[in-house]
Protein backbone atom coordinates (compact mmCIF):
# COMPACT_ATOMS: atom_id res chain seq x y z
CA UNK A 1 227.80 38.83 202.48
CA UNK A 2 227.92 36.91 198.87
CA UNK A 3 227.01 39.31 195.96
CA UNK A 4 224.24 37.65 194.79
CA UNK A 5 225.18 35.86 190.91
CA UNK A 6 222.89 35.87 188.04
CA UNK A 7 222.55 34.40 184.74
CA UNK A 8 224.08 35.95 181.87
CA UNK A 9 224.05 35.13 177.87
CA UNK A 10 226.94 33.23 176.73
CA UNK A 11 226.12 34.68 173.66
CA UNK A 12 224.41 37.25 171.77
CA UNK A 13 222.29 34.06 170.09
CA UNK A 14 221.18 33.57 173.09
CA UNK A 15 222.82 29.45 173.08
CA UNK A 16 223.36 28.61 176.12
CA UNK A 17 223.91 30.42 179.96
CA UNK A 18 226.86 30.86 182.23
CA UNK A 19 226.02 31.66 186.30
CA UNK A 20 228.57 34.52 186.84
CA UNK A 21 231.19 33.81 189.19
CA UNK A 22 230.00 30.34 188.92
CA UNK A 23 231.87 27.07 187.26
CA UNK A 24 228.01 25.52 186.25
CA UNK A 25 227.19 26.63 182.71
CA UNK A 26 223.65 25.53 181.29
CA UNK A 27 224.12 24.35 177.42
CA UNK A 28 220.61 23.16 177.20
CA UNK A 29 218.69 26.26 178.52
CA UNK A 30 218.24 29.12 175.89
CA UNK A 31 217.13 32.42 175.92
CA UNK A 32 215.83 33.86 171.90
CA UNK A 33 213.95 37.41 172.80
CA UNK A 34 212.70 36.55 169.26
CA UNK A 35 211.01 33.67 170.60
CA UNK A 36 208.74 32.54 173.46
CA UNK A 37 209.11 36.27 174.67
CA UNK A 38 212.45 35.38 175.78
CA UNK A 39 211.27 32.86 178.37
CA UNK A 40 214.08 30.22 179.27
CA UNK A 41 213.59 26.98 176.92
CA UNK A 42 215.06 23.65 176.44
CA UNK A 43 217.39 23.55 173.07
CA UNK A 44 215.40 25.87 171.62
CA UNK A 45 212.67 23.65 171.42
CA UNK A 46 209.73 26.13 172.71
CA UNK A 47 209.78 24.11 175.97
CA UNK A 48 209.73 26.59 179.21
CA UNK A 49 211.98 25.39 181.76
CA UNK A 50 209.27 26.54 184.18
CA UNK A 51 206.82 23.92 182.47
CA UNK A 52 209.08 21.13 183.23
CA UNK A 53 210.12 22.42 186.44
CA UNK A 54 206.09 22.38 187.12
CA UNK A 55 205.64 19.08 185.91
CA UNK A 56 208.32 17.83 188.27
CA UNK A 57 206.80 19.66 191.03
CA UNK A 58 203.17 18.14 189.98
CA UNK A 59 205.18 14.83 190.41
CA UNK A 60 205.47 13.50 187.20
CA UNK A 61 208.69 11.12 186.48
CA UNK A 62 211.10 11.82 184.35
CA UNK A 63 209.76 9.27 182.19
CA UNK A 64 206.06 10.66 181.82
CA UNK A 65 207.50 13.83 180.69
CA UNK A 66 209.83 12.12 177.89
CA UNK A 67 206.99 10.78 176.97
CA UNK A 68 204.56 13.95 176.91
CA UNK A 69 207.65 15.40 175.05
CA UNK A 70 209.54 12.67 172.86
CA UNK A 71 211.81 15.76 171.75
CA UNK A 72 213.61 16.29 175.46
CA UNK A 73 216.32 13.90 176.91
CA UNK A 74 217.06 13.52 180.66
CA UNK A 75 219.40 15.50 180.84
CA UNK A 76 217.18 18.19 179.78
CA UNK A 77 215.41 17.70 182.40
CA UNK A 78 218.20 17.77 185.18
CA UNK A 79 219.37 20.96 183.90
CA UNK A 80 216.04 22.59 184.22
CA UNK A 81 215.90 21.81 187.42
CA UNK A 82 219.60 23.37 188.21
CA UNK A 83 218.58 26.26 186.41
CA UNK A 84 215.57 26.14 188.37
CA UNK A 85 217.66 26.12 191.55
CA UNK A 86 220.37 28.74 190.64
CA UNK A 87 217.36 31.57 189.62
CA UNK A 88 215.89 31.25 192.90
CA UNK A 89 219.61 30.86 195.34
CA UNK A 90 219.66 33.57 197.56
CA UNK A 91 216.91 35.44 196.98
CA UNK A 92 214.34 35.98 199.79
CA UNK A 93 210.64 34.90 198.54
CA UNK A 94 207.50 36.19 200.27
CA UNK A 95 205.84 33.43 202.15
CA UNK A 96 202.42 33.10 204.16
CA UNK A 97 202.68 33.58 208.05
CA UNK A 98 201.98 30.56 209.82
């Protein structure tokens, strides 16, 4: 059995995340307990990476959200969804009986 990996601060600013035990480190996602209650955000720019991951999910392209938020790039985007991806590996989820 894999021990299960989580994000960690790369720093005590909070700039940036590094998966433990993992090459992948996310330079775009930060973490400020000072602001947004700590909630994961693009570059600092009070953008939840669970809003974009939603928006993607709601099937918006990548270019409707750059334009609903001129400040992000696509690669913004991509990383939100890896970030996305790595907080949920391995991890069982409840789901509805069929």
């Amino acid at each position: 059995m894999r021990a299960a990996k989580r994000a960690v601060p790369a720093e005590k600013t909070g700039r940036g995340f590094k998966a433990e035990g993992l090459r992948m480190r996310f330079s775009r996602i930060t973490v400020d307990p000072n602001q947004m209650g700590g909630v994961p955000c693009i570059r600092r720019l009070r953008i939840p990476v669970a809003t974009l991951v939603g928006m993607v999910a709601d099937g918006m392209t990548e270019e409707e959200i750059l334009a609903a938020y001129p400040d992000l790039e696509r690669e913004d985007i991509r990383e939100a969804l890896r970030y996305a991806a790595e907080a949920v590996r391995e991890r069982a989820l409840p789901l509805a009986a069929p």
